[in-house]
Protein backbone atom coordinates (compact mmCIF):
# COMPACT_ATOMS: atom_id res chain seq x y z
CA UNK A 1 20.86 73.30 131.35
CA UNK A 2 21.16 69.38 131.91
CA UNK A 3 18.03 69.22 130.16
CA UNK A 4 18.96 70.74 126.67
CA UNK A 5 22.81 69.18 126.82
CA UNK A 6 20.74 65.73 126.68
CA UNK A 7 18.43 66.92 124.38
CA UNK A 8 21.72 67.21 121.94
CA UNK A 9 22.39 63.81 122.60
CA UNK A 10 19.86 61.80 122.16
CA UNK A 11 18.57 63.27 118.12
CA UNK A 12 21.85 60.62 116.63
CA UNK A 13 20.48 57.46 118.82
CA UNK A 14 16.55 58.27 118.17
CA UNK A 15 16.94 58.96 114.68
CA UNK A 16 19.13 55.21 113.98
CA UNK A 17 16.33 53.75 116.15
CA UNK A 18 13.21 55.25 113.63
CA UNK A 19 15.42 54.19 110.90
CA UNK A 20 15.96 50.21 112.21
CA UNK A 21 12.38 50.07 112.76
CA UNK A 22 11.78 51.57 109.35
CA UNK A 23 13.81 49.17 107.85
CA UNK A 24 12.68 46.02 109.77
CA UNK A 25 9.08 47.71 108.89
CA UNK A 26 9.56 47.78 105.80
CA UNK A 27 11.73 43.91 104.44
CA UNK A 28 9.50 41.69 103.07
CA UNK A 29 8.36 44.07 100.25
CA UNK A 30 11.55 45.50 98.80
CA UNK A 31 14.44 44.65 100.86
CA UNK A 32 14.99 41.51 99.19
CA UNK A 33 16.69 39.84 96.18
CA UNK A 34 14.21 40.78 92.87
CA UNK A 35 13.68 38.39 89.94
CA UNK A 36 12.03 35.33 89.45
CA UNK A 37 10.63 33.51 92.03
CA UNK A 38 8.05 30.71 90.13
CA UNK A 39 9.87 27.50 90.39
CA UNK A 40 11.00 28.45 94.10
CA UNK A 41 8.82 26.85 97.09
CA UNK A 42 8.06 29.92 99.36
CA UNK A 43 6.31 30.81 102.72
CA UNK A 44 5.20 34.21 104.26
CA UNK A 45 8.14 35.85 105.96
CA UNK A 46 8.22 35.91 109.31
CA UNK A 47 9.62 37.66 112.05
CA UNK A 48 10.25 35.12 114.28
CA UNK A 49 13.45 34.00 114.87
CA UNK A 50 13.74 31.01 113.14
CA UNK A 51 16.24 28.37 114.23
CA UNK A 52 19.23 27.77 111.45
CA UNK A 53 20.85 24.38 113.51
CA UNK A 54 19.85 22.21 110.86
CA UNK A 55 22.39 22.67 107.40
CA UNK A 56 21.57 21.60 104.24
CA UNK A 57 24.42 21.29 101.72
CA UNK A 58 24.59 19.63 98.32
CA UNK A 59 23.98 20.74 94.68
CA UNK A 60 21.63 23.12 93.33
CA UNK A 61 19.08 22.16 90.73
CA UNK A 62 16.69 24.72 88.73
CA UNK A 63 14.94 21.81 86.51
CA UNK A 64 11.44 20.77 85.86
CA UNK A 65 9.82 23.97 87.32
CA UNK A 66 11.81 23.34 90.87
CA UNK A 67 14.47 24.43 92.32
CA UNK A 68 15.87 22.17 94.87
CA UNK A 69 19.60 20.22 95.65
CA UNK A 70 20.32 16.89 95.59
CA UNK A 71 22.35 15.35 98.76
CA UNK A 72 25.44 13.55 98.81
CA UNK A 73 23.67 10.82 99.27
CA UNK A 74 21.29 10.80 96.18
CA UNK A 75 18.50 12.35 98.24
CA UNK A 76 16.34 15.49 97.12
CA UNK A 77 15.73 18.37 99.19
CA UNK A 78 13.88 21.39 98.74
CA UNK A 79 14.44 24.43 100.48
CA UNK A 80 11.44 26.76 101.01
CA UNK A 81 12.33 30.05 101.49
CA UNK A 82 10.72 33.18 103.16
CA UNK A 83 8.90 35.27 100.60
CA UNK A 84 11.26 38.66 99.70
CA UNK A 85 14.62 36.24 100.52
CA UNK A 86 14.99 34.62 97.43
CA UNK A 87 14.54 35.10 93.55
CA UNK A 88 16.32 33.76 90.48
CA UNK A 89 18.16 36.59 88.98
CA UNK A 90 20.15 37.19 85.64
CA UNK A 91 23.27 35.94 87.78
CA UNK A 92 21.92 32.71 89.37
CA UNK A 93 19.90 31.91 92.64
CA UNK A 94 19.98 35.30 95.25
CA UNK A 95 19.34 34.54 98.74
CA UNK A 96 19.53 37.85 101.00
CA UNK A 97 22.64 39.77 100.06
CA UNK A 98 24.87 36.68 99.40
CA UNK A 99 26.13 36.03 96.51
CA UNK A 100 24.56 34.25 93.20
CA UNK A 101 24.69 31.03 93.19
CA UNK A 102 23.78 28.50 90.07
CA UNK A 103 22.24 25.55 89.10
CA UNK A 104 25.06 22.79 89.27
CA UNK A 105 27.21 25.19 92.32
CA UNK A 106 27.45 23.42 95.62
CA UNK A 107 25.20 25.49 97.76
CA UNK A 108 24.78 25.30 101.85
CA UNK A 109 21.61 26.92 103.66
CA UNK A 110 20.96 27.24 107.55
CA UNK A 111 17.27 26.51 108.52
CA UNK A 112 15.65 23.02 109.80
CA UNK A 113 13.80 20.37 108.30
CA UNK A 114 10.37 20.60 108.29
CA UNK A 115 8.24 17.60 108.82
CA UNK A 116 5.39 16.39 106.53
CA UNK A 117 4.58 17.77 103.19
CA UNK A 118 3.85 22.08 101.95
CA UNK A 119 1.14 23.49 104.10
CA UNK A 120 -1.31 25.73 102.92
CA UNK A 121 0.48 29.01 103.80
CA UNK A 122 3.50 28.18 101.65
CA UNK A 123 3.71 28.85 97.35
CA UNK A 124 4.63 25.62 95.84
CA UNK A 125 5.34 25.29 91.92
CA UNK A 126 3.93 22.07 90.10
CA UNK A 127 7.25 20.75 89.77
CA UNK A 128 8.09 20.39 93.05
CA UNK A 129 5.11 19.03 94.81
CA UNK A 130 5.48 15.91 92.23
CA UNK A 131 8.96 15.56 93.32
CA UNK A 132 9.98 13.01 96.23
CA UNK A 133 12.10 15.26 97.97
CA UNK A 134 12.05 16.45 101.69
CA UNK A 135 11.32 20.22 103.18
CA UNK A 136 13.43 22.13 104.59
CA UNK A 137 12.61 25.50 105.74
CA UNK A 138 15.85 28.10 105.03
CA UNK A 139 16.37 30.56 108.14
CA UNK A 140 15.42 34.02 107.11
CA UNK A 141 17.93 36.05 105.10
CA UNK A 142 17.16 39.86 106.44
């Protein structure tokens, strides 16, 4: 009777297991913040783990069809984000579960900057790709 007292064991750990994997399975589509996501840069999620050394901190901007924050130091950045992690809502900028943030807030992403200008994989508004500003790719949010 080993067999069956195992049997009752396992039906907890199997079914949290199906349900990660249904999760994971299921994040870029509907998992992720919902609103509008035209004047954010974007690239296809991935499931890599992406590195998040890098920090970029400064002040949000949502102006000229971009979103993207300005450095201390006068400099522009704009952060591309994985497809399904970001979207302007009703309440400001969502990014994963955090909280909203808005134009003007002092913001601060993990990720790494990415060298040389959008690629052909990522969704970049008009705005930004007139913009001298720098990349730099935000560590997934899920």
């Amino acid at each position: 009777s080993g067999y069956s007292d195992s049997m009752r064991k396992t039906p907890t750990g199997a079914v949290l297991l199906l349900l990660a994997v249904a999760l994971t399975a299921c994040t870029p589509a509907n998992s992720g913040p919902t609103g509008d996501t035209s004047e954010l840069a974007l690239q296809p999620a991935s499931d890599e783990e992406g590195g998040d050394q890098a920090q970029l901190a400064g002040i949000l901007h949502r102006e000229g069809g971009c979103t993207y924050v300005e450095l201390e130091d006068g400099g522009l950045v704009i952060p591309v984000f994985q497809e399904g992690d970001a979207a302007w809502g009703e309440d400001g900028l969502l990014v994963g579960d955090a909280d909203p943030v808005k134009a003007g807030d002092e913001v601060e992403f993990g990720g790494g900057y990415f060298g040389g200008s959008f690629d052909e994989t990522m969704t970049v508004p008009d705005g930004c790709r007139v913009l001298e500003a720098d990349l730099f790719t935000v560590a997934g949010a899920s």
